[in-house]
ModelCIF file with pLDDT and N, C-alpha, C, O atoms, coordinates in Angstrom:
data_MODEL
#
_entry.id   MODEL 
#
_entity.id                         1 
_entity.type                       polymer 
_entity.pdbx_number_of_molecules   1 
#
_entity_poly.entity_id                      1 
_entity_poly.type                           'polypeptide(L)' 
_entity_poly.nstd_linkage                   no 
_entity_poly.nstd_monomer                   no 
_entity_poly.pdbx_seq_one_letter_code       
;(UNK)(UNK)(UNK)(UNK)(UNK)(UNK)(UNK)(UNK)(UNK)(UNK)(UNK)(UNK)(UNK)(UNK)(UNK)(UNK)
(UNK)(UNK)(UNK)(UNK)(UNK)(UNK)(UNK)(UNK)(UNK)(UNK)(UNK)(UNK)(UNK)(UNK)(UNK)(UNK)
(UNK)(UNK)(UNK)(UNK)(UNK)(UNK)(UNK)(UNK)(UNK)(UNK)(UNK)(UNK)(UNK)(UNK)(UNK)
;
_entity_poly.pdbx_seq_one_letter_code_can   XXXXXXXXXXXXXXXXXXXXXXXXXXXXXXXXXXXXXXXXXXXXXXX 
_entity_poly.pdbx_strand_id                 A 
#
loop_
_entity_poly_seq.entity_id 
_entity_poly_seq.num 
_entity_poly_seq.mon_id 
_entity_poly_seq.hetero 
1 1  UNK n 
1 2  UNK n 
1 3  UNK n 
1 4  UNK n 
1 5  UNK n 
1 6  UNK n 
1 7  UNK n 
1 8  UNK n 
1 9  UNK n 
1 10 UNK n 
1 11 UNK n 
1 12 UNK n 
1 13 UNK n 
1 14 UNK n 
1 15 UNK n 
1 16 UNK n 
1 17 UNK n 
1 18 UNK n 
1 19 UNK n 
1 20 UNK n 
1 21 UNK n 
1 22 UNK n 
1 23 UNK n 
1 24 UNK n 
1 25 UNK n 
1 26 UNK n 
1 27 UNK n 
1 28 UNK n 
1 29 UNK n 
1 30 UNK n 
1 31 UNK n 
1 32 UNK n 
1 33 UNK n 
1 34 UNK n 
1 35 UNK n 
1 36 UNK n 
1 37 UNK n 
1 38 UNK n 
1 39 UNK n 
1 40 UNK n 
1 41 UNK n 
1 42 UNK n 
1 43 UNK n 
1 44 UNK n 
1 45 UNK n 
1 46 UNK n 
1 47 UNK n 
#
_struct_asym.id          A 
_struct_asym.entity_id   1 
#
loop_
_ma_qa_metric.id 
_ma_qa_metric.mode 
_ma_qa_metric.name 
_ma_qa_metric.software_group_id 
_ma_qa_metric.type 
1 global pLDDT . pLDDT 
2 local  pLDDT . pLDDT 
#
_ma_qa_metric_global.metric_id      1 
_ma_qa_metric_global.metric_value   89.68 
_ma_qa_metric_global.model_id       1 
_ma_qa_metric_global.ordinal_id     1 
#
loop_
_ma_qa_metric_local.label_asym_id 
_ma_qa_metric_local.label_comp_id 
_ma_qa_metric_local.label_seq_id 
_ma_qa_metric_local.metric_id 
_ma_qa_metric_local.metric_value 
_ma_qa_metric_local.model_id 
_ma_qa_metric_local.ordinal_id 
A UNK 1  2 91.00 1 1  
A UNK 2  2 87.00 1 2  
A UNK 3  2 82.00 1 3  
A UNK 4  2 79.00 1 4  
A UNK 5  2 78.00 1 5  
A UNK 6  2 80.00 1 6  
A UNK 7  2 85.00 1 7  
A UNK 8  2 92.00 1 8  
A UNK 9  2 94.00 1 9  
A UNK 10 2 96.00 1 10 
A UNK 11 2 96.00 1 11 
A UNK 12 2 94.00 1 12 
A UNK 13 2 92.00 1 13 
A UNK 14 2 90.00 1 14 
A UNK 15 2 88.00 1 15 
A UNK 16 2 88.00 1 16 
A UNK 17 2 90.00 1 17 
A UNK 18 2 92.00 1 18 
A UNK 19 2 91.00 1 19 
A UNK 20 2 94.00 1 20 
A UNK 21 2 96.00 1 21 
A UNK 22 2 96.00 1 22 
A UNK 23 2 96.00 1 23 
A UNK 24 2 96.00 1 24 
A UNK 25 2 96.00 1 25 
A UNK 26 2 94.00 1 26 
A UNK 27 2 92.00 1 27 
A UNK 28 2 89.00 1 28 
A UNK 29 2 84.00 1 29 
A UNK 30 2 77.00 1 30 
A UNK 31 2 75.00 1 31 
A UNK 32 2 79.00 1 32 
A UNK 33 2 81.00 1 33 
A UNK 34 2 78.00 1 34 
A UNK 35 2 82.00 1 35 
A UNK 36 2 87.00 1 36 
A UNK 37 2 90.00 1 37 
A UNK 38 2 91.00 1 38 
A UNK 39 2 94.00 1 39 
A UNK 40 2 94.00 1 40 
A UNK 41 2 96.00 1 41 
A UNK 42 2 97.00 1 42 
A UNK 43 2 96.00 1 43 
A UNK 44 2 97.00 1 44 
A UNK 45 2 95.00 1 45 
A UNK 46 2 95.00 1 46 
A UNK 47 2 93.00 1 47 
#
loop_
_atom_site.group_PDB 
_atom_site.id 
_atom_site.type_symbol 
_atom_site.label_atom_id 
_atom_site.label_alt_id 
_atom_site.label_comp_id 
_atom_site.label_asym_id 
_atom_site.label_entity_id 
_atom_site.label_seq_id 
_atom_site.pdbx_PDB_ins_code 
_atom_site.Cartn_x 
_atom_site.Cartn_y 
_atom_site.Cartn_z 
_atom_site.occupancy 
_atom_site.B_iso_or_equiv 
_atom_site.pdbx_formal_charge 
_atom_site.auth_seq_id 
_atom_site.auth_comp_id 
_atom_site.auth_asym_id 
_atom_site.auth_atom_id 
_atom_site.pdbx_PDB_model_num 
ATOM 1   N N  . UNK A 1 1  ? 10.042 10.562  -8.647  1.00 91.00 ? 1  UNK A N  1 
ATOM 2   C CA . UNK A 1 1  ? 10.313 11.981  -8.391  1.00 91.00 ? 1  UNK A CA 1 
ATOM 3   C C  . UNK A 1 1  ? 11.487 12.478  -9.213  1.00 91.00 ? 1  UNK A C  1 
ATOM 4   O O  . UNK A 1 1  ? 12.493 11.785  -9.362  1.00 91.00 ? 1  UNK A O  1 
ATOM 5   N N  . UNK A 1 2  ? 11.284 14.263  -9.998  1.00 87.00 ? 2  UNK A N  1 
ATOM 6   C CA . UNK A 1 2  ? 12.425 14.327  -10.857 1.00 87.00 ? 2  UNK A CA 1 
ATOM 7   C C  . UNK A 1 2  ? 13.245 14.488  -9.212  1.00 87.00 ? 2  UNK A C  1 
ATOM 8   O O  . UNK A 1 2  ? 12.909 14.409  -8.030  1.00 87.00 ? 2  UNK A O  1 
ATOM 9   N N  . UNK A 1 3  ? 14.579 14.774  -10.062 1.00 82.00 ? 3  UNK A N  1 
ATOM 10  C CA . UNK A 1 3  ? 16.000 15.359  -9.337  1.00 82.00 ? 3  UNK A CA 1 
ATOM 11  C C  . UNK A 1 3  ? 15.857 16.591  -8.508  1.00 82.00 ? 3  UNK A C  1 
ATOM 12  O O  . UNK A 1 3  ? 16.153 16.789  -7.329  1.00 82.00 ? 3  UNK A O  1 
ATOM 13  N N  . UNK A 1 4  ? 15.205 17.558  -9.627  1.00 79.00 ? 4  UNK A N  1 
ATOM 14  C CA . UNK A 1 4  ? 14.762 18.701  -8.876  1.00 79.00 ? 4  UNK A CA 1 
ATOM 15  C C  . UNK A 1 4  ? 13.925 18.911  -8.115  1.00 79.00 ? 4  UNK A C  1 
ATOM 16  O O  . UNK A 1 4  ? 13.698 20.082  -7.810  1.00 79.00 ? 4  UNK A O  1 
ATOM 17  N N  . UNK A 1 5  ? 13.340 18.091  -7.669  1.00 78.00 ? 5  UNK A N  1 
ATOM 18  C CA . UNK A 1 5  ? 12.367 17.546  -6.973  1.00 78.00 ? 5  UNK A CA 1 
ATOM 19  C C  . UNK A 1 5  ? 10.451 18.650  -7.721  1.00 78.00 ? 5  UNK A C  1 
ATOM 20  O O  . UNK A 1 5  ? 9.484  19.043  -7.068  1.00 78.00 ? 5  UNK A O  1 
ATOM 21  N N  . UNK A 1 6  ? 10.716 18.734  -9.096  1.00 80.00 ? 6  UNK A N  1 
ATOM 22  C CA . UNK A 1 6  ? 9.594  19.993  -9.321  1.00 80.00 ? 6  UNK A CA 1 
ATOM 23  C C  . UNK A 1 6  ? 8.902  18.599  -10.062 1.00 80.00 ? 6  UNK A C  1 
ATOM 24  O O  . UNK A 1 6  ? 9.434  18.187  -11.092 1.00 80.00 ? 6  UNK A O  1 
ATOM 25  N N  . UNK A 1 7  ? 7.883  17.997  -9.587  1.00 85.00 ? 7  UNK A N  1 
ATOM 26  C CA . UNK A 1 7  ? 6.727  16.788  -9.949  1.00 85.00 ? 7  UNK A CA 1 
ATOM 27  C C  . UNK A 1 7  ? 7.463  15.875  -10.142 1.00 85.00 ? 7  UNK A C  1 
ATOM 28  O O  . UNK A 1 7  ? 8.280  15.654  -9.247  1.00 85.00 ? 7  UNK A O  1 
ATOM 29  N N  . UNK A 1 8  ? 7.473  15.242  -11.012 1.00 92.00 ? 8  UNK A N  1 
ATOM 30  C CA . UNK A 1 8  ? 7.674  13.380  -11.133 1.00 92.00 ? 8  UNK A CA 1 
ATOM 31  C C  . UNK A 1 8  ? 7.429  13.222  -12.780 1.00 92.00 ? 8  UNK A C  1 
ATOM 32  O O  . UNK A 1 8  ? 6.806  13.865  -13.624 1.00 92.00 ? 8  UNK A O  1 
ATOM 33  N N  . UNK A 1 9  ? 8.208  12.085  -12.778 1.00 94.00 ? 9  UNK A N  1 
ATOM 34  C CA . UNK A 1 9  ? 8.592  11.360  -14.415 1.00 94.00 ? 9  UNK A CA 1 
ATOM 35  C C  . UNK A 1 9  ? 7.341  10.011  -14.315 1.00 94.00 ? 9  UNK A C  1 
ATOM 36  O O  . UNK A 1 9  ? 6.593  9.676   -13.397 1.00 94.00 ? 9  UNK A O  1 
ATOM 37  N N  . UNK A 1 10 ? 7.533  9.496   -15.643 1.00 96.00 ? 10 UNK A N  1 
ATOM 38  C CA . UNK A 1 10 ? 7.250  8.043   -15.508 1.00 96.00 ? 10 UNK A CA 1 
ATOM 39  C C  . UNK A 1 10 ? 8.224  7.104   -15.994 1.00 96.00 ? 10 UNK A C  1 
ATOM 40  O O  . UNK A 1 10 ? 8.757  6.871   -17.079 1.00 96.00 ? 10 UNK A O  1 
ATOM 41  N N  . UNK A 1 11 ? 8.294  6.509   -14.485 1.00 96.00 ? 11 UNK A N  1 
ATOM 42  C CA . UNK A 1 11 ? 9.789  5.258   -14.724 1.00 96.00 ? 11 UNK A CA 1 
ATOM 43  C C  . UNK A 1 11 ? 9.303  3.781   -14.861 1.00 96.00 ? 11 UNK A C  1 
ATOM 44  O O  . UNK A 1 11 ? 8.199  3.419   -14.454 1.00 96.00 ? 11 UNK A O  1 
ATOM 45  N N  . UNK A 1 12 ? 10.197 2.961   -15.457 1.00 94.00 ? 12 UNK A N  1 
ATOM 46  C CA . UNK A 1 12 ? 9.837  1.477   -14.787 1.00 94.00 ? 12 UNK A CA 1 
ATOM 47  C C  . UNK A 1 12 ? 11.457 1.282   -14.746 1.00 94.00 ? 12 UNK A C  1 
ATOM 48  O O  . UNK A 1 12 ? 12.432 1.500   -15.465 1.00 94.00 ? 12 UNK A O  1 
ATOM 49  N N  . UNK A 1 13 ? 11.069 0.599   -13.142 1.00 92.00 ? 13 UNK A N  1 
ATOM 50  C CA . UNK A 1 13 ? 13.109 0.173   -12.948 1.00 92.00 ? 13 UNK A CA 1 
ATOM 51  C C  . UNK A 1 13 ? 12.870 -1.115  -13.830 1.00 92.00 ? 13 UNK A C  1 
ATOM 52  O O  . UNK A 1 13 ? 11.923 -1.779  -14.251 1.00 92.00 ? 13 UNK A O  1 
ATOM 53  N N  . UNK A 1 14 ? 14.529 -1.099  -13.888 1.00 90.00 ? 14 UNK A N  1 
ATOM 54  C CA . UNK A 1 14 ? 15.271 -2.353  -14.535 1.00 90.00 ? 14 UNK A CA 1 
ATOM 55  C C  . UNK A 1 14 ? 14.692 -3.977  -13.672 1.00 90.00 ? 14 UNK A C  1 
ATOM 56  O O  . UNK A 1 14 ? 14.759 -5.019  -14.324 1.00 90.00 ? 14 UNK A O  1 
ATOM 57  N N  . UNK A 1 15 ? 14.299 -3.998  -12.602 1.00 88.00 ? 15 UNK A N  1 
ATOM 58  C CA . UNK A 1 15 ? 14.165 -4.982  -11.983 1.00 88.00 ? 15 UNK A CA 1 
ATOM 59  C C  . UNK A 1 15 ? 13.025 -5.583  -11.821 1.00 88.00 ? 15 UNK A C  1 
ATOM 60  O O  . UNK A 1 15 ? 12.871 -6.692  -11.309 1.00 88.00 ? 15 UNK A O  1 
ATOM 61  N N  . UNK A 1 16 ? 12.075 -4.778  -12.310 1.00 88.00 ? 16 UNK A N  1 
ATOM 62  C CA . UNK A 1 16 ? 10.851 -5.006  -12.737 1.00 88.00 ? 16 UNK A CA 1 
ATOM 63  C C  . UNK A 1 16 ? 10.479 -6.205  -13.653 1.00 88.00 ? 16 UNK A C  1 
ATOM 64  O O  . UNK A 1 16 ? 11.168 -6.232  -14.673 1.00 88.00 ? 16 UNK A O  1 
ATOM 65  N N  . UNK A 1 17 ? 9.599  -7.165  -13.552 1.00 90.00 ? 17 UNK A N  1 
ATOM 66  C CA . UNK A 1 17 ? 9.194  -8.373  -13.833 1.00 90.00 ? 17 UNK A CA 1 
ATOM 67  C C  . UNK A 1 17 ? 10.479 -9.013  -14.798 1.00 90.00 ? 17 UNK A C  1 
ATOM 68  O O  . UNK A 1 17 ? 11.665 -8.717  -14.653 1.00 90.00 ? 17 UNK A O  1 
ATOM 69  N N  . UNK A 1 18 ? 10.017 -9.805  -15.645 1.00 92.00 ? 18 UNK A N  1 
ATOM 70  C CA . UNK A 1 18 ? 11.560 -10.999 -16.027 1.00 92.00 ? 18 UNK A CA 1 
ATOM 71  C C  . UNK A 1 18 ? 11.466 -10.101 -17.206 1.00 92.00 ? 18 UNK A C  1 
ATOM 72  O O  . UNK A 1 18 ? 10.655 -9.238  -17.544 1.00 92.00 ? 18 UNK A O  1 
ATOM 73  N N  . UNK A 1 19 ? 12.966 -10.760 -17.917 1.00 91.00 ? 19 UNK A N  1 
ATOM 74  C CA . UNK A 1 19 ? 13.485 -10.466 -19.339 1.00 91.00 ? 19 UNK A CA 1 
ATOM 75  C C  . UNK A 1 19 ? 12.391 -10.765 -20.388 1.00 91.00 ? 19 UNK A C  1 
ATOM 76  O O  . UNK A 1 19 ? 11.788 -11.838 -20.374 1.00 91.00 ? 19 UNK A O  1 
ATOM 77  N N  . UNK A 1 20 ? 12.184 -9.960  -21.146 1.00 94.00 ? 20 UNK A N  1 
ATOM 78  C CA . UNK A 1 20 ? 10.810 -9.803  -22.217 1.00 94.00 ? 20 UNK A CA 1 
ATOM 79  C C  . UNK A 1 20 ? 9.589  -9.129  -22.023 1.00 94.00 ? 20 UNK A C  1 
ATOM 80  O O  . UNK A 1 20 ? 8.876  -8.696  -22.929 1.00 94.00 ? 20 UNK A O  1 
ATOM 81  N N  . UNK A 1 21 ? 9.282  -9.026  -20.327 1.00 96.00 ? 21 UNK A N  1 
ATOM 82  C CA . UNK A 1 21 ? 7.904  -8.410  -20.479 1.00 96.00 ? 21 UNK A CA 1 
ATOM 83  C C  . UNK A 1 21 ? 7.712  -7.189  -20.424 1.00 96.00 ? 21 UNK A C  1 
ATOM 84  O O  . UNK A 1 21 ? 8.710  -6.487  -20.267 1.00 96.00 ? 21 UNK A O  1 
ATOM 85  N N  . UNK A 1 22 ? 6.312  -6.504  -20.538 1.00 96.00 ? 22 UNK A N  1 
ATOM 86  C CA . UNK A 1 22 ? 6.277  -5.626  -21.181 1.00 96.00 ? 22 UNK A CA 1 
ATOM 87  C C  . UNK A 1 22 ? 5.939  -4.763  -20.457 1.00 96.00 ? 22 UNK A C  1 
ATOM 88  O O  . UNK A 1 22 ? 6.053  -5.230  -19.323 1.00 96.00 ? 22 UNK A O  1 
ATOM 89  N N  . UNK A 1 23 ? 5.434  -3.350  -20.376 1.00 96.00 ? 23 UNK A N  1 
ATOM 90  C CA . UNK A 1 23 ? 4.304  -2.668  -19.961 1.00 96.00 ? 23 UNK A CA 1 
ATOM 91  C C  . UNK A 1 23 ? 4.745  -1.497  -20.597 1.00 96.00 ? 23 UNK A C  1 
ATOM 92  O O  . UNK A 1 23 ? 5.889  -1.065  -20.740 1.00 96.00 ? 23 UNK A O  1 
ATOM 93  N N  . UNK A 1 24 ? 2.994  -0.776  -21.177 1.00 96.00 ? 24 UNK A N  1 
ATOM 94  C CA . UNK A 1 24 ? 3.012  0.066   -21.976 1.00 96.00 ? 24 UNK A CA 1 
ATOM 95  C C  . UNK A 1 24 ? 1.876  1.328   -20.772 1.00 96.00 ? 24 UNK A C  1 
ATOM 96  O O  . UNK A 1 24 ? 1.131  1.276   -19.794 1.00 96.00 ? 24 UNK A O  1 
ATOM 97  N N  . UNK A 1 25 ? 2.390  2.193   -21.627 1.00 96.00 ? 25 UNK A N  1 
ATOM 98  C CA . UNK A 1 25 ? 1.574  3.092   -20.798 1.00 96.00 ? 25 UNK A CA 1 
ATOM 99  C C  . UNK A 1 25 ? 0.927  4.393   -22.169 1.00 96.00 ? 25 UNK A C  1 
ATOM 100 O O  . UNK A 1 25 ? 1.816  5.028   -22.736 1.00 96.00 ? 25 UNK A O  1 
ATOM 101 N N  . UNK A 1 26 ? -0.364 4.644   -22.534 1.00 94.00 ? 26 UNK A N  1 
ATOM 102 C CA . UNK A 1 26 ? -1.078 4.607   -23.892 1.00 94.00 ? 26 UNK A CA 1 
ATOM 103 C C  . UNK A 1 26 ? -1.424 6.516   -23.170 1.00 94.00 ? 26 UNK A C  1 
ATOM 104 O O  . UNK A 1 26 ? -1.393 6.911   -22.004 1.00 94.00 ? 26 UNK A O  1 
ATOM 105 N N  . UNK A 1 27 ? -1.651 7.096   -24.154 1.00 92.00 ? 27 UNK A N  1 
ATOM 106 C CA . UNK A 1 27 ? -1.494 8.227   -24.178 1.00 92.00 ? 27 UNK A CA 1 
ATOM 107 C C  . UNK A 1 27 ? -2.715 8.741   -25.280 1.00 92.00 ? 27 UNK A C  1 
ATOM 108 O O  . UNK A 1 27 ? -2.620 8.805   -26.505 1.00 92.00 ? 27 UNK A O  1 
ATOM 109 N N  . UNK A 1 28 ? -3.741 9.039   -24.525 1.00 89.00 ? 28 UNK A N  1 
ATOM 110 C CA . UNK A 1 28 ? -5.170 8.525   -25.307 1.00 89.00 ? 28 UNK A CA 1 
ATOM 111 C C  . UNK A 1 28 ? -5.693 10.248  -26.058 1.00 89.00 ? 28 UNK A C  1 
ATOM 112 O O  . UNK A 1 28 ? -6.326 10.936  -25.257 1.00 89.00 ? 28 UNK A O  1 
ATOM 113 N N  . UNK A 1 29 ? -5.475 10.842  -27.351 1.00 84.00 ? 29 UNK A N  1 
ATOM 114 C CA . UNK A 1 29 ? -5.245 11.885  -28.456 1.00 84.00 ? 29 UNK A CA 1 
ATOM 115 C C  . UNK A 1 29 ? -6.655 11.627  -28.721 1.00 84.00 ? 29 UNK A C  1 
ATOM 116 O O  . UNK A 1 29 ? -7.246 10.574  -28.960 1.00 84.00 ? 29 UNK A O  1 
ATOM 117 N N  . UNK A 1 30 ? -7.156 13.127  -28.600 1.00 77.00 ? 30 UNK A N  1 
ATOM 118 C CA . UNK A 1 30 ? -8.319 13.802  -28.647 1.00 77.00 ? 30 UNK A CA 1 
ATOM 119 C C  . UNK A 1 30 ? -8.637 15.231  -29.610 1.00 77.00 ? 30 UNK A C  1 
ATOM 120 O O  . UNK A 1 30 ? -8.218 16.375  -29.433 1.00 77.00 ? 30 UNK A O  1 
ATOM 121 N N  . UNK A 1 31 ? -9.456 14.740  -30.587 1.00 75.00 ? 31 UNK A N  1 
ATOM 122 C CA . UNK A 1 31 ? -9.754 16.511  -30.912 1.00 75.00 ? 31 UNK A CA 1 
ATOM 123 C C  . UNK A 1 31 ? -8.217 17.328  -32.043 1.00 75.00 ? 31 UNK A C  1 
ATOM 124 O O  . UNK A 1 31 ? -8.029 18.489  -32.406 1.00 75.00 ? 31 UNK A O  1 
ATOM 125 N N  . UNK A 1 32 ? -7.449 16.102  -32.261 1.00 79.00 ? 32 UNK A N  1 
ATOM 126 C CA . UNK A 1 32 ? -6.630 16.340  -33.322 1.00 79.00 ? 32 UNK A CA 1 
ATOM 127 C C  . UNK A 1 32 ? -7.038 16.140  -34.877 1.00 79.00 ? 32 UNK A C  1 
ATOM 128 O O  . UNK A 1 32 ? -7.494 15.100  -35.350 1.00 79.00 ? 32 UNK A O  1 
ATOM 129 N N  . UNK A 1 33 ? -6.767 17.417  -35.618 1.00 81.00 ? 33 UNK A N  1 
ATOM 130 C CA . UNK A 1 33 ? -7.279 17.697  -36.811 1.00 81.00 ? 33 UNK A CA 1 
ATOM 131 C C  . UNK A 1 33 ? -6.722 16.718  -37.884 1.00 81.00 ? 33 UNK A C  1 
ATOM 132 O O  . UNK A 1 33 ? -5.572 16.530  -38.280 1.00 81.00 ? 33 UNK A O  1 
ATOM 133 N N  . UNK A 1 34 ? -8.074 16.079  -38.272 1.00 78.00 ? 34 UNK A N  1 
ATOM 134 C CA . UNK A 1 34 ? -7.195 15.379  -39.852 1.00 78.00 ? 34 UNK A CA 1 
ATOM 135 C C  . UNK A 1 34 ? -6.241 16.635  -41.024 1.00 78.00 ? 34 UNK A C  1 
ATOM 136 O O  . UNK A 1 34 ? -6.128 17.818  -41.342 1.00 78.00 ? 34 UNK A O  1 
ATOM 137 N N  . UNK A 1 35 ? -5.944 15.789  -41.173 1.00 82.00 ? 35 UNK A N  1 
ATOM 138 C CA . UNK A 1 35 ? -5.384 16.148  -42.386 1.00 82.00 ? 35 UNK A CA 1 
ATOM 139 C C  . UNK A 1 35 ? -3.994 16.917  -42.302 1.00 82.00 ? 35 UNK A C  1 
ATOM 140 O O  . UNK A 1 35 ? -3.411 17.356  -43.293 1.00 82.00 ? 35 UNK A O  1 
ATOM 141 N N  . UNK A 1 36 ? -3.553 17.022  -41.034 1.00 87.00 ? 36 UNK A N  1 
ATOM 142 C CA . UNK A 1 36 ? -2.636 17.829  -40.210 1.00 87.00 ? 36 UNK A CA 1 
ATOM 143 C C  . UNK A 1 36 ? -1.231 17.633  -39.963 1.00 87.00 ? 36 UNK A C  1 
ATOM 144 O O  . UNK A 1 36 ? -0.761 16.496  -40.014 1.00 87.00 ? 36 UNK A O  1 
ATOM 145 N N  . UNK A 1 37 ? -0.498 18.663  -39.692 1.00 90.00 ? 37 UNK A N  1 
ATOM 146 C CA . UNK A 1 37 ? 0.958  17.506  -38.954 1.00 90.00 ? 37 UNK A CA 1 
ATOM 147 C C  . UNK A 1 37 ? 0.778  17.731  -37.437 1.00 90.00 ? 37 UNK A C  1 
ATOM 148 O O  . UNK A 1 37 ? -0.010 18.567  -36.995 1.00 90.00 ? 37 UNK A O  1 
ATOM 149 N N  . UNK A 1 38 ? 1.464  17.026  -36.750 1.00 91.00 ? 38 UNK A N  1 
ATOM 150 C CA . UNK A 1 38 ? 1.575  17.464  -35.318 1.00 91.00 ? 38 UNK A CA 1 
ATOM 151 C C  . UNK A 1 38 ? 3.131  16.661  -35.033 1.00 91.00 ? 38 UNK A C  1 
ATOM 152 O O  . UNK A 1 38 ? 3.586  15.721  -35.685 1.00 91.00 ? 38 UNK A O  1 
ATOM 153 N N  . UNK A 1 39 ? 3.694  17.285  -33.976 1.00 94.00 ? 39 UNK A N  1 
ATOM 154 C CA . UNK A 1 39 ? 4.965  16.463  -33.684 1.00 94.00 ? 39 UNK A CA 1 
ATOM 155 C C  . UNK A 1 39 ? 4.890  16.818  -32.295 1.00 94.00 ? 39 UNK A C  1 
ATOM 156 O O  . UNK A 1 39 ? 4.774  17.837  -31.614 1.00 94.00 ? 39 UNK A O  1 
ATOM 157 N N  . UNK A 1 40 ? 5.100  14.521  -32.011 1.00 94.00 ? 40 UNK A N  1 
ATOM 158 C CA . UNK A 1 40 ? 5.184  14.713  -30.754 1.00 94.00 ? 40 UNK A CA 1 
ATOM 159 C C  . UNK A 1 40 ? 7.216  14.725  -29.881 1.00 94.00 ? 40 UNK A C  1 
ATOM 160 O O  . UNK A 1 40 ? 8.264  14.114  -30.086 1.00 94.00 ? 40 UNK A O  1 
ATOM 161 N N  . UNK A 1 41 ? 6.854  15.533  -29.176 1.00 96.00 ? 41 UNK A N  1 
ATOM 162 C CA . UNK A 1 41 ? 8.144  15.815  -28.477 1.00 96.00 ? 41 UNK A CA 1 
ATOM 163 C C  . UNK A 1 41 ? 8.206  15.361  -27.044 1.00 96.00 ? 41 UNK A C  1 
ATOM 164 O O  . UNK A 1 41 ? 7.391  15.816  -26.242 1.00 96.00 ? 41 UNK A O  1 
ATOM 165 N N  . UNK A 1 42 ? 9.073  14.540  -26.691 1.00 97.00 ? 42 UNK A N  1 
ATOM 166 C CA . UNK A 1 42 ? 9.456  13.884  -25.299 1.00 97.00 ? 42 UNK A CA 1 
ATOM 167 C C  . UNK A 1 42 ? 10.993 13.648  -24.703 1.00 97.00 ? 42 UNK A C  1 
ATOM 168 O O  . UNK A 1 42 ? 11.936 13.227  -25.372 1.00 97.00 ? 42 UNK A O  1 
ATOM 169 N N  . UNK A 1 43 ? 11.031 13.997  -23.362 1.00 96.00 ? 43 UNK A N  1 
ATOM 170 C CA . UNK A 1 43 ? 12.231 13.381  -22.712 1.00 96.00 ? 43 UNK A CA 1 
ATOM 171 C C  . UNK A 1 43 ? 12.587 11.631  -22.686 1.00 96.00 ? 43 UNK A C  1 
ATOM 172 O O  . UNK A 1 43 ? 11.692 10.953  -22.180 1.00 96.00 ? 43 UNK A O  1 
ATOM 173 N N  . UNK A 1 44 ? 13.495 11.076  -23.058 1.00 97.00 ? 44 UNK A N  1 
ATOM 174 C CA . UNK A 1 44 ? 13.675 9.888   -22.104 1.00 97.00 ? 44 UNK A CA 1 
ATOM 175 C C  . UNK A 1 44 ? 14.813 9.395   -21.808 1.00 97.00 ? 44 UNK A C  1 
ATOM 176 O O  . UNK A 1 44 ? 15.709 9.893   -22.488 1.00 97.00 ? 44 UNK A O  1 
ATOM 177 N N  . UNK A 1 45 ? 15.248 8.407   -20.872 1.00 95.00 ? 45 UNK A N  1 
ATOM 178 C CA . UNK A 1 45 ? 16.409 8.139   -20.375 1.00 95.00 ? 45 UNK A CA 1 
ATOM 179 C C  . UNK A 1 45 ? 16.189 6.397   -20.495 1.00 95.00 ? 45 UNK A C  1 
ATOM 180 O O  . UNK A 1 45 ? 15.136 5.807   -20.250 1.00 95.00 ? 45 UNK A O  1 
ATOM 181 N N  . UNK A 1 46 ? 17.350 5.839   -20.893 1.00 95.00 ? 46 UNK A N  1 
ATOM 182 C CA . UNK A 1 46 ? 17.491 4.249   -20.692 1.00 95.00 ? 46 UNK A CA 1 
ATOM 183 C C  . UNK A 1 46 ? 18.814 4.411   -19.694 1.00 95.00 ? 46 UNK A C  1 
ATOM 184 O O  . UNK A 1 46 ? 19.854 4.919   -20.112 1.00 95.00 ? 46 UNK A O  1 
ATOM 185 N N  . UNK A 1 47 ? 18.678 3.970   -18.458 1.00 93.00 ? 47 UNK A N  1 
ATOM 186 C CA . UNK A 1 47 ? 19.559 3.929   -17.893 1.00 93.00 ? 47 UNK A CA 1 
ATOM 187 C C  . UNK A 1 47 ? 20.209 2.935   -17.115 1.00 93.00 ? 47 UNK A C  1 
ATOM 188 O O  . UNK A 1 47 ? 21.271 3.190   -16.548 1.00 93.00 ? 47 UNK A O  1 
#
């Protein structure tokens, strides 16, 4: 949940499985034009 409580982030805590592993979360791009630019723009926090 954000702070402001207006929807929710995607987190993984620090305590989450051992040192090295992974998890990815894939963000599946549709219907984008060749030949094009696009820029992707995002929040994030390492905290």
């Amino acid at each position: 949940d954000r702070d402001r409580g207006d929807g929710y982030y995607m987190a993984v805590p620090a305590f989450v499985g051992h040192k090295k592993d992974m998890g990815r979360l894939k963000l599946l791009l549709t219907d984008l034009k060749p030949k094009s630019s696009y820029c992707l723009i995002f929040s994030y926090r390492l905290a």
